[in-house]
PDB file of N, CA and C in Angstrom:
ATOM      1  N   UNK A   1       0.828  -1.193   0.000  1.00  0.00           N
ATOM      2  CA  UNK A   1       0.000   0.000   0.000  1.00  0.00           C
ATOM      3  C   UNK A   1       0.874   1.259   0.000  1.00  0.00           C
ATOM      4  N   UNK A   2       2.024   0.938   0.601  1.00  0.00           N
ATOM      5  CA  UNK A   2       3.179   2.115   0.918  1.00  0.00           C
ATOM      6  C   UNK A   2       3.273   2.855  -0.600  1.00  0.00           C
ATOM      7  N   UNK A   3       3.826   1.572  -1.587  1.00  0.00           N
ATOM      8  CA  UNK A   3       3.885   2.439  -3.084  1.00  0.00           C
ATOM      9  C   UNK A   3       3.150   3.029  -3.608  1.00  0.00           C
ATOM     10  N   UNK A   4       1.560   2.194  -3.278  1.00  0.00           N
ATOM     11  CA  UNK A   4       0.712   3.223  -4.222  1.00  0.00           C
ATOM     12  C   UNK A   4       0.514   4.472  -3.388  1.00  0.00           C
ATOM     13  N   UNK A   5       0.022   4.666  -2.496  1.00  0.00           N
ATOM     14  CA  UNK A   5       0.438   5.936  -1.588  1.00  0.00           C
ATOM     15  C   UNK A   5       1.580   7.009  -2.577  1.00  0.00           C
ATOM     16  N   UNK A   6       2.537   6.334  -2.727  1.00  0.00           N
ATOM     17  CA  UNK A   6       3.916   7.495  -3.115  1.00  0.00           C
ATOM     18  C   UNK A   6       3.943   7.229  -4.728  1.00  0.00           C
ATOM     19  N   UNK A   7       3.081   6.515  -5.418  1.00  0.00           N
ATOM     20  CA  UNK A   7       2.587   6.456  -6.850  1.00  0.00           C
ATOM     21  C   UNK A   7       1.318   7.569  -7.090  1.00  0.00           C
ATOM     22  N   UNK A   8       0.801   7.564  -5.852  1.00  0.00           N
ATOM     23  CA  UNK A   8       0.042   8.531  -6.174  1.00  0.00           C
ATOM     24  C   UNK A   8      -0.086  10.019  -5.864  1.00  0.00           C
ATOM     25  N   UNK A   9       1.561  10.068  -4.962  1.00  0.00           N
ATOM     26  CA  UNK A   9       1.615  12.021  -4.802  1.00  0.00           C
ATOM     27  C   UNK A   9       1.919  12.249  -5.422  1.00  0.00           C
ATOM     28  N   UNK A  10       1.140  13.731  -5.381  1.00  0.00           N
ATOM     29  CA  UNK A  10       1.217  14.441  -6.196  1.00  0.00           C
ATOM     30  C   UNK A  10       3.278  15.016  -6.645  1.00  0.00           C
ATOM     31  N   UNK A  11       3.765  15.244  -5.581  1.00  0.00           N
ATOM     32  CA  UNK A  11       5.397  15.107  -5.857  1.00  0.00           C
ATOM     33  C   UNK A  11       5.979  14.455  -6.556  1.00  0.00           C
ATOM     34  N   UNK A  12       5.379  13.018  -6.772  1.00  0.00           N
ATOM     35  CA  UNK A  12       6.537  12.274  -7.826  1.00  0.00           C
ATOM     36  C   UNK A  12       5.696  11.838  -8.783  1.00  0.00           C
ATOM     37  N   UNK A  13       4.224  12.652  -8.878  1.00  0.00           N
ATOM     38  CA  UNK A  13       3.623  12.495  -9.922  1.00  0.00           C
ATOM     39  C   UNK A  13       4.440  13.953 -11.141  1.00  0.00           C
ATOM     40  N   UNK A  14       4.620  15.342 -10.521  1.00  0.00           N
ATOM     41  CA  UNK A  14       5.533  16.468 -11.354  1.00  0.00           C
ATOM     42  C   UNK A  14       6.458  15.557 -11.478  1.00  0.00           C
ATOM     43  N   UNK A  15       7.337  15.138 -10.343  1.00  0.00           N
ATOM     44  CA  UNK A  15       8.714  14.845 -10.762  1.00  0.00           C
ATOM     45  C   UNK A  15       9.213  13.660 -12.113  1.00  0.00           C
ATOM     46  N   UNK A  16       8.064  12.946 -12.475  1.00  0.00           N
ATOM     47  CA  UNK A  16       7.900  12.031 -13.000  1.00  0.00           C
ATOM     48  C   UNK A  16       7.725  12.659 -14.512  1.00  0.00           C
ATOM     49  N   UNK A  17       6.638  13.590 -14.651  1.00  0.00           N
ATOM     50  CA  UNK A  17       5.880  13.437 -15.730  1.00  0.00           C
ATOM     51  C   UNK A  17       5.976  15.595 -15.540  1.00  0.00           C
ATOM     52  N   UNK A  18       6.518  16.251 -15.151  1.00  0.00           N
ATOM     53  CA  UNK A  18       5.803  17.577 -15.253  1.00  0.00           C
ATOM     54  C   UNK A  18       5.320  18.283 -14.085  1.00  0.00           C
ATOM     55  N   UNK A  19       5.290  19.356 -13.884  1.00  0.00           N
ATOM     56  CA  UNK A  19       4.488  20.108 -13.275  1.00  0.00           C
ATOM     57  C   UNK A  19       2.728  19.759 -14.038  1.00  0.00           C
ATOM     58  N   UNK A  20       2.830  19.936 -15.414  1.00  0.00           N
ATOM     59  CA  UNK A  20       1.738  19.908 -16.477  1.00  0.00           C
ATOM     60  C   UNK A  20       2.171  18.893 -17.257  1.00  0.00           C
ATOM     61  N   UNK A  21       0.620  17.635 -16.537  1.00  0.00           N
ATOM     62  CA  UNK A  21       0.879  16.550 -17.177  1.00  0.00           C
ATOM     63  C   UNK A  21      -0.029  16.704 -18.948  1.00  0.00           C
ATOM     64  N   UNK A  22       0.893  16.394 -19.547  1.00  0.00           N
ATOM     65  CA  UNK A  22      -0.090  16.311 -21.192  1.00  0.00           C
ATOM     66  C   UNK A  22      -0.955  15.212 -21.236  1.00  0.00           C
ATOM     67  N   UNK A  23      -2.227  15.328 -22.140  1.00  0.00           N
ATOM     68  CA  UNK A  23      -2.887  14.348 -21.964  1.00  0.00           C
ATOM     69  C   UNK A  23      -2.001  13.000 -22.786  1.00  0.00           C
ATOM     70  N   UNK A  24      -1.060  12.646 -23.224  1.00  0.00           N
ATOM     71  CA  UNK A  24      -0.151  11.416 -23.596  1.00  0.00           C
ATOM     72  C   UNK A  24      -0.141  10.994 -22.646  1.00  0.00           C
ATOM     73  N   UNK A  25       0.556  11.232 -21.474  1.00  0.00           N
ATOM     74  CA  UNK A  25       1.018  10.851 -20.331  1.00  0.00           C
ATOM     75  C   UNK A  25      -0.170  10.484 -19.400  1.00  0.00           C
ATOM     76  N   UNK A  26      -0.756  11.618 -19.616  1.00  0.00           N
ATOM     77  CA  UNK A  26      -1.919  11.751 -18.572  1.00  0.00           C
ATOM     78  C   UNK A  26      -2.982   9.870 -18.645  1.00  0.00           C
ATOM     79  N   UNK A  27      -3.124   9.779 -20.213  1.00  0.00           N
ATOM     80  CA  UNK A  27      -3.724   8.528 -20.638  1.00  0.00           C
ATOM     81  C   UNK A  27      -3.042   7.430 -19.973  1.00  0.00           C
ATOM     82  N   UNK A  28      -1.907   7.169 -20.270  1.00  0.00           N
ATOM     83  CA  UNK A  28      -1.335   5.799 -19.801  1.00  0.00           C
ATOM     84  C   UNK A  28      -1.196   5.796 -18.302  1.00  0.00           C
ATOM     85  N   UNK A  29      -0.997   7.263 -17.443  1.00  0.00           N
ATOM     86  CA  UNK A  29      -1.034   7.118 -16.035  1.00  0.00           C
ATOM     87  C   UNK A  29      -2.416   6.764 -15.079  1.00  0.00           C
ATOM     88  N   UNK A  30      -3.607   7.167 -16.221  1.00  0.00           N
ATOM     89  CA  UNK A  30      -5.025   6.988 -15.628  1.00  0.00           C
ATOM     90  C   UNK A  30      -5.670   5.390 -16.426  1.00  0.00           C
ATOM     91  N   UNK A  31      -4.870   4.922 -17.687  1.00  0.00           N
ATOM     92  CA  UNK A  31      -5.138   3.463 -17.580  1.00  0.00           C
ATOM     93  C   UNK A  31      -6.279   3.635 -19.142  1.00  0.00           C
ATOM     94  N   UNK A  32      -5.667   4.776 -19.699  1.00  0.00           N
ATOM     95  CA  UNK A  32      -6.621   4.591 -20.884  1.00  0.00           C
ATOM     96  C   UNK A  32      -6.203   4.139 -22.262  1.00  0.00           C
ATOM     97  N   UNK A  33      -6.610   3.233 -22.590  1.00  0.00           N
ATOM     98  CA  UNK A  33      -5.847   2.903 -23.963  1.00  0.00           C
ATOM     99  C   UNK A  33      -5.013   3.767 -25.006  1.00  0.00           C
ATOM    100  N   UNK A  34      -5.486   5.098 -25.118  1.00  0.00           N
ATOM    101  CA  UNK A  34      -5.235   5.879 -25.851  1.00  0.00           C
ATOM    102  C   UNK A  34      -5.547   7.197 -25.407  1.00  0.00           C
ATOM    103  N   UNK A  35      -4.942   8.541 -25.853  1.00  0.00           N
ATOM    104  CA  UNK A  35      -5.021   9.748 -25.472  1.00  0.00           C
ATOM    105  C   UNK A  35      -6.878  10.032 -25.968  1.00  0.00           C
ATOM    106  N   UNK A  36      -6.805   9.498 -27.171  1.00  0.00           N
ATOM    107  CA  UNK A  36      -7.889   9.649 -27.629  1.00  0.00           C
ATOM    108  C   UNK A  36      -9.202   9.102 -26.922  1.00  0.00           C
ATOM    109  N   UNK A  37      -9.110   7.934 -26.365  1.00  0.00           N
ATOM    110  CA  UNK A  37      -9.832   7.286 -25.235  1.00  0.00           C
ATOM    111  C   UNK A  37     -10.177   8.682 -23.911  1.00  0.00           C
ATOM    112  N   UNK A  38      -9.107   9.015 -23.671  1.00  0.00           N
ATOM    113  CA  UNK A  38      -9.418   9.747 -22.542  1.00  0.00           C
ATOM    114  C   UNK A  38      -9.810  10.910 -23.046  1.00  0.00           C
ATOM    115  N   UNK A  39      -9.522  11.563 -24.267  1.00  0.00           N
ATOM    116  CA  UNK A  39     -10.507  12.669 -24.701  1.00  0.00           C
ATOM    117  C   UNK A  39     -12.161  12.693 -24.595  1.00  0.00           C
ATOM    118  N   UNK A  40     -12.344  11.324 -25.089  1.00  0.00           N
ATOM    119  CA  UNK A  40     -13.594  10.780 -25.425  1.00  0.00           C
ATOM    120  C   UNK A  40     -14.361  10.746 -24.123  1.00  0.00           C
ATOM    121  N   UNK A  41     -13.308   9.992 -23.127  1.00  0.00           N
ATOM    122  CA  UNK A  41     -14.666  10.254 -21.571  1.00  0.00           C
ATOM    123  C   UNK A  41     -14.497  11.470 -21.484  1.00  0.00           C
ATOM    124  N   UNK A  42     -13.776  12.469 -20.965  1.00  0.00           N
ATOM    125  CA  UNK A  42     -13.918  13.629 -20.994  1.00  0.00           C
ATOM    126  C   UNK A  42     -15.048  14.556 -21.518  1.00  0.00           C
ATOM    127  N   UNK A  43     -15.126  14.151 -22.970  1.00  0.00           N
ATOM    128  CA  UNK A  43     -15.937  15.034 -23.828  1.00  0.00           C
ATOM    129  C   UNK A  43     -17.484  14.306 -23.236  1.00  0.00           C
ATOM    130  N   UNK A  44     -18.127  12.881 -22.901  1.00  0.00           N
ATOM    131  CA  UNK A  44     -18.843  12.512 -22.181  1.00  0.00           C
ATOM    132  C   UNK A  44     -19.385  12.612 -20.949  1.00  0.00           C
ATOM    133  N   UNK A  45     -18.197  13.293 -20.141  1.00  0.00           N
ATOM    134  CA  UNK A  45     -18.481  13.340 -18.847  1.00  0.00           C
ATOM    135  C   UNK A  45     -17.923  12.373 -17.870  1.00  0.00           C
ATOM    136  N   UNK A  46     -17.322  11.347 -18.418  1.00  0.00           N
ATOM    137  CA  UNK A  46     -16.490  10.361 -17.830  1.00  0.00           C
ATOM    138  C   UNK A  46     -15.679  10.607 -16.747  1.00  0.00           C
ATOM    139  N   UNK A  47     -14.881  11.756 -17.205  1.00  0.00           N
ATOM    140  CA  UNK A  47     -13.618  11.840 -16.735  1.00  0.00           C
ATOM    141  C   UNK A  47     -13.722  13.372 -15.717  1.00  0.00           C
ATOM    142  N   UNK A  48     -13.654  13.369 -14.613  1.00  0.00           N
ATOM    143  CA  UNK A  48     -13.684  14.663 -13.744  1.00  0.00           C
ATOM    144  C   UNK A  48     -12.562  15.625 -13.507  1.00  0.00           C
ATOM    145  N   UNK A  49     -11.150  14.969 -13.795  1.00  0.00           N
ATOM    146  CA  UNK A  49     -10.366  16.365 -13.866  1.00  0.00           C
ATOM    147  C   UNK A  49     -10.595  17.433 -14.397  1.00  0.00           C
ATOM    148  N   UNK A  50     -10.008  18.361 -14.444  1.00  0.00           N
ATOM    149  CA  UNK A  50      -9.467  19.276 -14.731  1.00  0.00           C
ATOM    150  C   UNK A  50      -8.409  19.637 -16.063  1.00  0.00           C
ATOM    151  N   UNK A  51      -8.542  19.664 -17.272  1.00  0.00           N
ATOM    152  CA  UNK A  51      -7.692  19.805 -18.000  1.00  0.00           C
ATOM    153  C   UNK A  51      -7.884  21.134 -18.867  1.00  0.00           C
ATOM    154  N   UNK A  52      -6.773  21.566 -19.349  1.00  0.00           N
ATOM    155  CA  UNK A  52      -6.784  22.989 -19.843  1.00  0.00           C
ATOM    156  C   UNK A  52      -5.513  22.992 -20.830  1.00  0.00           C
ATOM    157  N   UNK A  53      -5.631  24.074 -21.698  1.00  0.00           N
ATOM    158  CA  UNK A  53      -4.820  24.274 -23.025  1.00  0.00           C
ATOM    159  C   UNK A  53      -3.713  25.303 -22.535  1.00  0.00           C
ATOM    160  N   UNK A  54      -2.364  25.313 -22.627  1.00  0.00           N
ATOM    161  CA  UNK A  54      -1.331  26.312 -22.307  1.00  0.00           C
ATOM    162  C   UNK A  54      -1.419  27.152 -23.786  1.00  0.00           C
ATOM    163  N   UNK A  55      -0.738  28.223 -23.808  1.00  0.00           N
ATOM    164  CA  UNK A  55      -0.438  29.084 -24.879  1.00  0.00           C
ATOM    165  C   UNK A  55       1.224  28.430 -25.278  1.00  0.00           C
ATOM    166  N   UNK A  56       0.522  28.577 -26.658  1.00  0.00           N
ATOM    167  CA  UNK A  56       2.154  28.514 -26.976  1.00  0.00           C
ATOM    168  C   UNK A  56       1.962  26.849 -27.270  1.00  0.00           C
ATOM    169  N   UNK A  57       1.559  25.739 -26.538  1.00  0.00           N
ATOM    170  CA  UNK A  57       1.464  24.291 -26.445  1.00  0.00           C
ATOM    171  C   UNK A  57       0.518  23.809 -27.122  1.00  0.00           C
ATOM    172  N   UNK A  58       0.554  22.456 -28.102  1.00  0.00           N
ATOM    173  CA  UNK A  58      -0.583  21.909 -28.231  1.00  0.00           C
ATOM    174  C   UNK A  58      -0.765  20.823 -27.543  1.00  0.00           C
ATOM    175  N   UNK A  59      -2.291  20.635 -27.458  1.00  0.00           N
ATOM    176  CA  UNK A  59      -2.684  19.163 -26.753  1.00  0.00           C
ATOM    177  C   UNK A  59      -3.247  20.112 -25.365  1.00  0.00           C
ATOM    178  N   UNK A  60      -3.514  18.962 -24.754  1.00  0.00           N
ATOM    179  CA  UNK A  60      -4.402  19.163 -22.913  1.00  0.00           C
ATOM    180  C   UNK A  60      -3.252  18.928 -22.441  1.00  0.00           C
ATOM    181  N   UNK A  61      -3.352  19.772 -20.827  1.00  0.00           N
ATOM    182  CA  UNK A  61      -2.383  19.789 -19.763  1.00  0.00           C
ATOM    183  C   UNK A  61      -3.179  19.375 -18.489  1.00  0.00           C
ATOM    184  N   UNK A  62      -2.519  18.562 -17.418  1.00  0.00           N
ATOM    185  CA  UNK A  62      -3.707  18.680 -16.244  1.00  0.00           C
ATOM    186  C   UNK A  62      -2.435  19.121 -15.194  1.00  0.00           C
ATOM    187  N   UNK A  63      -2.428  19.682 -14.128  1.00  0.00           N
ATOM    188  CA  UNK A  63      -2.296  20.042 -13.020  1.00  0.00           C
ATOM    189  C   UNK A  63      -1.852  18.440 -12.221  1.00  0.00           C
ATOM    190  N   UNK A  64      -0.194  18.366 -12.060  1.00  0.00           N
ATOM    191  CA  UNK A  64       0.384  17.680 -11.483  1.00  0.00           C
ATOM    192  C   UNK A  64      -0.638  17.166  -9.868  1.00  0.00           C
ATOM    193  N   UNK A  65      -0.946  18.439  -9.220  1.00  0.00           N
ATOM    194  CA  UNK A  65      -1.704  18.097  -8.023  1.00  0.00           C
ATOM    195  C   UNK A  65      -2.681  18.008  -8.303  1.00  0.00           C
ATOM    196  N   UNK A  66      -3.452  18.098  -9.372  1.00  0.00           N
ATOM    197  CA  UNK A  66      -5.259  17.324  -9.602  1.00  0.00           C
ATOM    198  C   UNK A  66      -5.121  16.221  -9.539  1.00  0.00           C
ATOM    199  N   UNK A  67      -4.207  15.700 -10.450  1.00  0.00           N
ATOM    200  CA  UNK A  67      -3.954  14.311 -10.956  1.00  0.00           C
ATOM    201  C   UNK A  67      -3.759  13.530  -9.865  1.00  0.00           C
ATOM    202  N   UNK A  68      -2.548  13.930  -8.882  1.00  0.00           N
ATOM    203  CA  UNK A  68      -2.541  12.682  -7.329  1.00  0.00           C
ATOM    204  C   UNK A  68      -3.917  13.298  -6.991  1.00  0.00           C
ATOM    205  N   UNK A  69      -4.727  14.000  -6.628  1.00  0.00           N
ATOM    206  CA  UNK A  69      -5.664  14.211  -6.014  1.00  0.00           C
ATOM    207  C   UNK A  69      -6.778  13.012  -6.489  1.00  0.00           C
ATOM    208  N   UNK A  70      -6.557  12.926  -7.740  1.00  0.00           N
ATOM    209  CA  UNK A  70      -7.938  12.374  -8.509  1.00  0.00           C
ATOM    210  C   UNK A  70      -7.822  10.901  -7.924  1.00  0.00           C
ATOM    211  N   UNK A  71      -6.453  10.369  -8.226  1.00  0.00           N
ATOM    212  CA  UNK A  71      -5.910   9.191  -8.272  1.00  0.00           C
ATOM    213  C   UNK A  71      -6.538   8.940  -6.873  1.00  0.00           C
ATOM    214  N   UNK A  72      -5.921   9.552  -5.872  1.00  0.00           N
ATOM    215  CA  UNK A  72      -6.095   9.351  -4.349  1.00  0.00           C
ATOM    216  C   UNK A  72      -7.774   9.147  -4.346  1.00  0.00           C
ATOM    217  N   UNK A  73      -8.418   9.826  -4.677  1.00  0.00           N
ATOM    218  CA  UNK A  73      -9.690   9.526  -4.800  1.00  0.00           C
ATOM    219  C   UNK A  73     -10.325   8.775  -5.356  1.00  0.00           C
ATOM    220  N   UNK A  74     -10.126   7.795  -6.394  1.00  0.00           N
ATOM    221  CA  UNK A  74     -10.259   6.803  -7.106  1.00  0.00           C
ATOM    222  C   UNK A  74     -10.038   5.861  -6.631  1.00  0.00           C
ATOM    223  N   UNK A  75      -8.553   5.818  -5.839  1.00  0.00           N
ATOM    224  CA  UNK A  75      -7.927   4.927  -5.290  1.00  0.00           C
ATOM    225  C   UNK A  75      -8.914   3.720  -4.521  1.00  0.00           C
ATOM    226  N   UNK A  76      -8.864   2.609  -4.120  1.00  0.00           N
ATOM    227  CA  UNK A  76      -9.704   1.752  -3.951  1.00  0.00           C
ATOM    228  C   UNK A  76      -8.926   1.687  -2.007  1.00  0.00           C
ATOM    229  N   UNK A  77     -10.509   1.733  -1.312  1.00  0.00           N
ATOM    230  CA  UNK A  77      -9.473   1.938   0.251  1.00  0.00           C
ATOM    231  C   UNK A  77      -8.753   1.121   1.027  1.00  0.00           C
ATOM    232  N   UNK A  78      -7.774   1.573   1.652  1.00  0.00           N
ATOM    233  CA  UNK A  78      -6.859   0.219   2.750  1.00  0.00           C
ATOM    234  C   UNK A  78      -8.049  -0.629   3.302  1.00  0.00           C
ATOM    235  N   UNK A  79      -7.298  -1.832   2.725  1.00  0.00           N
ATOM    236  CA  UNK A  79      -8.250  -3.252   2.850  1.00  0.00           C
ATOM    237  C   UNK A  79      -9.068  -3.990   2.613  1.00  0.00           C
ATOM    238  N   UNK A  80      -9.514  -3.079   0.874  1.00  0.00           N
ATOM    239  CA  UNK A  80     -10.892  -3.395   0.492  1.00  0.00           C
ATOM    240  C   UNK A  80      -9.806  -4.409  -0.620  1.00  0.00           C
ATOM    241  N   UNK A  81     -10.854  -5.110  -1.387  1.00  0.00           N
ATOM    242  CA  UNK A  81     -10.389  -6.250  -1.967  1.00  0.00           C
ATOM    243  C   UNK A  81      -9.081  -6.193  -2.933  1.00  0.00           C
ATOM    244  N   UNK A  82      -8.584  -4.910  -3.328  1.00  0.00           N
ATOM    245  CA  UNK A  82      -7.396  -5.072  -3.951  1.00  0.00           C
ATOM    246  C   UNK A  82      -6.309  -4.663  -2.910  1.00  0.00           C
ATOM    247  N   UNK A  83      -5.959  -4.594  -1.506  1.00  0.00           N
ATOM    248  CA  UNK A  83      -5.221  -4.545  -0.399  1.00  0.00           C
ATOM    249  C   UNK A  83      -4.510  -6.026  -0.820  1.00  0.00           C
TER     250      UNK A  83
END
C-alpha cells in the first residue's frame, strides 16, 4: 500500500511526468488505452479532472496536483479487496 500511496503524490507524480501533465502521459497514467480514449470520456463526462490548453502548447495539460488528487480519490481503500 506504501507504493501506491507514493505512486500517487502528487510530488513524484511532477517529478515524474511535469508540473503539467499532457494528456499522452496523462492517458497511460489513468489506464486509458489511448489519449484519444481519454478525450472521449472527458468530452462525455467520464472523466472529472481538470484539464486545460497552455499558450504557446498543443494538446491538454492537467495540473500535477489534480492528478494525485484524482488518483487518491479513485484509489480503492486500505483493505478493500485489492489490499
Amino acid at each position: 500500500m506504501k507504493q501506491l500511496s507514493q505512486e500517487l503524490d502528487s510530488a513524484w507524480i511532477a517529478s515524474t511526468y511535469g508540473a503539467f501533465v499532457p494528456v499522452k502521459s496523462l492517458a497511460k497514467l489513468l489506464g486509458f488505452s489511448s489519449p484519444a480514449a481519454l478525450r472521449r470520456a472527458r468530452a462525455t463526462g467520464r472523466l472529472s479532472l481538470p484539464l486545460f490548453e497552455l499558450e504557446g502548447r498543443r494538446g491538454l495539460f492537467a495540473h500535477a496536483s489534480d492528478v494525485g488528487s484524482y488518483l487518491r480519490q479513485k484509489a480503492p481503500a486500505a483493505g478493500g479487496p485489492m489490499s
